[in-house]
N, C-alpha and C. Protein backbone atom coordinates (compact mmCIF):
# COMPACT_ATOMS: atom_id res chain seq x y z
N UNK A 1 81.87 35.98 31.58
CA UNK A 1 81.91 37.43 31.44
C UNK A 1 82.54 38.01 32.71
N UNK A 2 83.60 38.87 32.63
CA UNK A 2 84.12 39.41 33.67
C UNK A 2 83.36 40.75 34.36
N UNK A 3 83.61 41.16 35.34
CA UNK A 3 83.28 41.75 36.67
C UNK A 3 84.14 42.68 36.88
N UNK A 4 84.25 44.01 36.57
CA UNK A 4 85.28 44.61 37.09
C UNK A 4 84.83 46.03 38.13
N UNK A 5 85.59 46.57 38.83
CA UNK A 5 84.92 47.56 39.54
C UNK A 5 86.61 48.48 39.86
N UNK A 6 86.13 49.65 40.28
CA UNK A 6 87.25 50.66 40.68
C UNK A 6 87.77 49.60 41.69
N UNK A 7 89.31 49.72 42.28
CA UNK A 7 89.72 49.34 43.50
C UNK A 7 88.79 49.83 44.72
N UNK A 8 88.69 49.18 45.81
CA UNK A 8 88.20 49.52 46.99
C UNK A 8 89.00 50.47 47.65
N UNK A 9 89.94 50.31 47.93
CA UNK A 9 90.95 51.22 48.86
C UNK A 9 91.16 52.51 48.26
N UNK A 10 90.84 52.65 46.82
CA UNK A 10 91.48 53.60 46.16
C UNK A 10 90.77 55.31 46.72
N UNK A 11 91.51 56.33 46.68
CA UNK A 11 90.65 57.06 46.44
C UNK A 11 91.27 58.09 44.88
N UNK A 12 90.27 58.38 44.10
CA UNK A 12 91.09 59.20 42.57
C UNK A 12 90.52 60.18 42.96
N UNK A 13 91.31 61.35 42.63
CA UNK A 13 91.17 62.61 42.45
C UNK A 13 90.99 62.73 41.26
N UNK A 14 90.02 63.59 40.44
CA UNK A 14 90.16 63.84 39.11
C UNK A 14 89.94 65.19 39.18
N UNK A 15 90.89 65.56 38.51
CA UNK A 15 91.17 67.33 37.69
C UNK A 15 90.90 67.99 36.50
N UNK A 16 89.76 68.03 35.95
CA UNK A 16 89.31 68.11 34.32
C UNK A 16 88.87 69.77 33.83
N UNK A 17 89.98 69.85 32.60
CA UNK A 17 89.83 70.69 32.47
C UNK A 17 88.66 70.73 30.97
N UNK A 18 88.85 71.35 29.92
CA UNK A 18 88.11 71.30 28.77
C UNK A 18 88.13 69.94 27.87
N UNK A 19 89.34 69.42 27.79
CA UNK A 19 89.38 68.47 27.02
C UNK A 19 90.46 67.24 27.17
N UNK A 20 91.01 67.74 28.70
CA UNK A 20 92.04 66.50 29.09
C UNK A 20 91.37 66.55 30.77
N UNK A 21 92.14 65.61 31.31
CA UNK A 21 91.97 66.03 32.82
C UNK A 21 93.15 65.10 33.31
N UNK A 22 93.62 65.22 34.98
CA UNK A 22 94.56 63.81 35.42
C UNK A 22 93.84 63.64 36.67
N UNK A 23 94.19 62.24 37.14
CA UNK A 23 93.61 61.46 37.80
C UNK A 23 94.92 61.20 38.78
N UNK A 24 94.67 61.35 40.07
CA UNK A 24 95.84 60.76 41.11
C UNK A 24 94.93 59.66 42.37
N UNK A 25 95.92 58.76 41.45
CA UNK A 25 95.54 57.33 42.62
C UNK A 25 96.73 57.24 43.57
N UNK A 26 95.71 57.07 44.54
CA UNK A 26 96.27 57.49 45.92
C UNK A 26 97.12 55.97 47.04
N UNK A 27 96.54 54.94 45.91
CA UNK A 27 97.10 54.09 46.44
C UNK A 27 98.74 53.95 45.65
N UNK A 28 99.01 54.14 44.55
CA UNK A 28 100.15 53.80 44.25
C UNK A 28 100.86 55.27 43.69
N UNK A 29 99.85 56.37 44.23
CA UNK A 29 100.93 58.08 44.01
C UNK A 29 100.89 58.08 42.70
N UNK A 30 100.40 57.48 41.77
CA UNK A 30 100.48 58.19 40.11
C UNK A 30 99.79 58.81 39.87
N UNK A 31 99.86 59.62 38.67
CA UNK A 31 98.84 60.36 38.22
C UNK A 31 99.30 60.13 36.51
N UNK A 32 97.77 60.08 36.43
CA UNK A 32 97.36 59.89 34.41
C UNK A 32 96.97 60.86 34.35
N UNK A 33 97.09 61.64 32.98
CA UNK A 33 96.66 61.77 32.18
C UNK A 33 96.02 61.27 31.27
N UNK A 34 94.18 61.87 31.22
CA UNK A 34 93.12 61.24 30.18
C UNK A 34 92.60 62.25 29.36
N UNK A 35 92.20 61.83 28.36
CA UNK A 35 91.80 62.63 27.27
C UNK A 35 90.04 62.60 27.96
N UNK A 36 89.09 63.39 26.82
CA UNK A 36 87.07 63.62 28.35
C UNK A 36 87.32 62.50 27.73
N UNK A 37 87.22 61.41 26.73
CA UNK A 37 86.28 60.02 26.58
C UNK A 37 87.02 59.38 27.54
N UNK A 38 88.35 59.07 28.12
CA UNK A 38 89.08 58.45 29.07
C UNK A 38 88.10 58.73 30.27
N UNK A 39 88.38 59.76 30.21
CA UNK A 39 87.83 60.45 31.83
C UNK A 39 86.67 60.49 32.05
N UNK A 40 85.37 59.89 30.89
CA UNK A 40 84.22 60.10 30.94
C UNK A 40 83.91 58.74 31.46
N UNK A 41 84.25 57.33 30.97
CA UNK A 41 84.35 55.81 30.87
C UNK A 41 84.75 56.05 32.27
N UNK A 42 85.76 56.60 33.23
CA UNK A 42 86.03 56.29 34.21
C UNK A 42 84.95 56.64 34.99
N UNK A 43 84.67 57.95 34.66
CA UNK A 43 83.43 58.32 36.03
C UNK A 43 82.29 57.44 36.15
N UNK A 44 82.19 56.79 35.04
CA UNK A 44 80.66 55.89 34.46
C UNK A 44 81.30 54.94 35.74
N UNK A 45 81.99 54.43 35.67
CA UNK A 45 82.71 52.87 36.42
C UNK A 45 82.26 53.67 37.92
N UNK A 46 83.06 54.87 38.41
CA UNK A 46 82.67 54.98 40.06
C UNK A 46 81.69 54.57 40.69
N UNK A 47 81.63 53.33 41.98
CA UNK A 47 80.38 52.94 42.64
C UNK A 47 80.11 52.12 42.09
N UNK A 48 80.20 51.67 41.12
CA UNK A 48 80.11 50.63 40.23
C UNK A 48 80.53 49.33 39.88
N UNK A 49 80.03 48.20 39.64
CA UNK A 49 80.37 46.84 39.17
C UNK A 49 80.07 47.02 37.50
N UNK A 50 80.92 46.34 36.83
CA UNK A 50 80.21 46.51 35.49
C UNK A 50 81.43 45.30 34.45
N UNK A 51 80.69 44.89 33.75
CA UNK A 51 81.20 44.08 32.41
C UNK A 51 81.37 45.23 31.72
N UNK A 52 82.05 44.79 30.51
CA UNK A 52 82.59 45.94 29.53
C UNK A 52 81.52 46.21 28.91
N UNK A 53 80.72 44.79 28.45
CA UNK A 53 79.48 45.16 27.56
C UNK A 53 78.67 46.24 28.14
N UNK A 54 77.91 45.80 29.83
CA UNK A 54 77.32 47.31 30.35
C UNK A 54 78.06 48.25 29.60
N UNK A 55 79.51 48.55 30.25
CA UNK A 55 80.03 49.92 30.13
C UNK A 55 80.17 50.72 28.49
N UNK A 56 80.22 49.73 27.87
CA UNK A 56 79.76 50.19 26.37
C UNK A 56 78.37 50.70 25.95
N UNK A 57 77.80 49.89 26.73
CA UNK A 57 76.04 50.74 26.49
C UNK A 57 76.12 51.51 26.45
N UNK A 58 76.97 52.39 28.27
CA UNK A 58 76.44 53.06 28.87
C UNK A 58 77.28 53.98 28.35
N UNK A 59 78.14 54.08 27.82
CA UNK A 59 79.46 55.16 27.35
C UNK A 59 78.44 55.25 25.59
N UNK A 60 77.59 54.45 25.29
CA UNK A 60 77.15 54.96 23.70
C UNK A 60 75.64 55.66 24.52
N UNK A 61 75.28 55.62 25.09
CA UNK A 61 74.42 56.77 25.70
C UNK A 61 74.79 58.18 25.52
N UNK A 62 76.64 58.28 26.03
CA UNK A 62 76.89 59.25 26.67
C UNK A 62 77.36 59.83 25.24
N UNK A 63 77.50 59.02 24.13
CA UNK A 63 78.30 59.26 22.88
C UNK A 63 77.28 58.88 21.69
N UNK A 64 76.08 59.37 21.87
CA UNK A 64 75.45 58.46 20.69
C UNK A 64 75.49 58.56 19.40
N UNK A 65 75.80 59.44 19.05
CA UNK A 65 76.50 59.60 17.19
C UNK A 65 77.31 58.99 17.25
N UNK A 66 78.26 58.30 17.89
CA UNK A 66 79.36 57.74 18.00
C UNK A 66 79.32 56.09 17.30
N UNK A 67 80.11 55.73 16.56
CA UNK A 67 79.90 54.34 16.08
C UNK A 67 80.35 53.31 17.39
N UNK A 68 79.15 52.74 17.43
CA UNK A 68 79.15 51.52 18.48
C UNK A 68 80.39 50.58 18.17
N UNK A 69 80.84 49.73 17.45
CA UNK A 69 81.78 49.36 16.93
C UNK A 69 83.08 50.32 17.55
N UNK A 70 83.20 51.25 17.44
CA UNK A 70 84.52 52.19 17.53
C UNK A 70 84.35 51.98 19.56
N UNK A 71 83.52 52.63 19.52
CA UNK A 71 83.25 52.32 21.09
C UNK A 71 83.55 51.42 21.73
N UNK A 72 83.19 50.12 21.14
CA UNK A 72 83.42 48.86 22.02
C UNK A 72 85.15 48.98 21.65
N UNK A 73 84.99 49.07 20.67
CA UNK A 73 86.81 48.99 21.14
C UNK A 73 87.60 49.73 22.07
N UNK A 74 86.91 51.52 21.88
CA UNK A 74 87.80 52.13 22.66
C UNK A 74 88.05 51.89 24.16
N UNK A 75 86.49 51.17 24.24
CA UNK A 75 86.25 50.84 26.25
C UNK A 75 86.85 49.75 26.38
N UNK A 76 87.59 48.69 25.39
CA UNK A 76 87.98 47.49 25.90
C UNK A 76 89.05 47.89 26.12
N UNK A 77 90.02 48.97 25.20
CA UNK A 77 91.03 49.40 25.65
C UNK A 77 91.56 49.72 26.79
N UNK A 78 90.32 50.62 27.04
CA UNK A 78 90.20 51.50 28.23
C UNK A 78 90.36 50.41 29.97
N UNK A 79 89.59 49.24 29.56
CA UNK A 79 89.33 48.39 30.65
C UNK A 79 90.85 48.04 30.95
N UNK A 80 91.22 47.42 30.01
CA UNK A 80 92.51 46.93 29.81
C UNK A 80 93.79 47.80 30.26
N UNK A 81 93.65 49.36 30.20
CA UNK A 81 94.88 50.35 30.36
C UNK A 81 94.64 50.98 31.55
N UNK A 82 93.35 50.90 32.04
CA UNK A 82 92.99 50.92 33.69
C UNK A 82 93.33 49.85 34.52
N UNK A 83 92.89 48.64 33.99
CA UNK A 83 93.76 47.07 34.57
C UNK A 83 94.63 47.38 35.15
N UNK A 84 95.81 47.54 33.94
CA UNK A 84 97.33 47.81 33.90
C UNK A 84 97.62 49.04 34.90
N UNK A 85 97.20 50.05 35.23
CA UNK A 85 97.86 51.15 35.87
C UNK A 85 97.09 51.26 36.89
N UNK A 86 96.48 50.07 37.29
CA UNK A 86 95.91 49.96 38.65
C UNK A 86 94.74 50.31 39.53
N UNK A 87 93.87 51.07 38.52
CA UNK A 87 92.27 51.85 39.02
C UNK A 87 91.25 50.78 38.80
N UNK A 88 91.07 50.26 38.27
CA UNK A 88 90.47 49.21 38.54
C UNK A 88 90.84 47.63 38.58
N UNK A 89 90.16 46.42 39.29
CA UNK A 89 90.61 45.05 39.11
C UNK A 89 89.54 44.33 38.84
N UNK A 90 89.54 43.35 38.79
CA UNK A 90 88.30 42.04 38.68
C UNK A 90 87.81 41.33 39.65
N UNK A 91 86.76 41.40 39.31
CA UNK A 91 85.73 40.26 40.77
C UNK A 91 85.50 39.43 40.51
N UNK A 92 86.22 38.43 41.51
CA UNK A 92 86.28 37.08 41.37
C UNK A 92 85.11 36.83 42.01
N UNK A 93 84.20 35.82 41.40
CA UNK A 93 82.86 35.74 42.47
C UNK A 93 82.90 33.76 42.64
């Protein structure tokens, strides 16, 4: 089971308005655009170590009418498209 956590060095700014917000990572100058469930999954991760499974719990807490099933997918996505654009990596232990 993997280990993932925000970058260390990083610092994100997040800007949220009603129903989008963007995020500027400061280590590589981009900025995303997230839709709140994007931007909600991320704040859960800040300070944080977490497997996806945690972060699915903890995102159907935050979503609980929400179909668990739909969830786990959207956060694996999510793990995966944060991977890729650099806000978070994996802990190798």
């Amino acid at each position: 089971m993997k280990t993932w956590r925000i970058i260390q060095e990083v610092d994100l700014v997040i800007e949220r308005w009603e129903s989008d917000a963007v995020v500027y990572n400061s280590i590589s100058g981009g900025t995303h655009q997230l839709n709140d469930f994007s931007v909600s999954v991320l704040i859960k991760m800040m300070g944080k170590q977490f497997t996806v499974e945690h972060l699915v719990n903890e995102t159907c807490i935050l979503y609980p009418s929400e179909n668990h099933s739909q969830i786990q997918s959207s956060v694996t996505q999510l793990v995966n498209n944060f991977d890729h654009i650099g806000l978070i990596e994996p802990l190798y232990k």
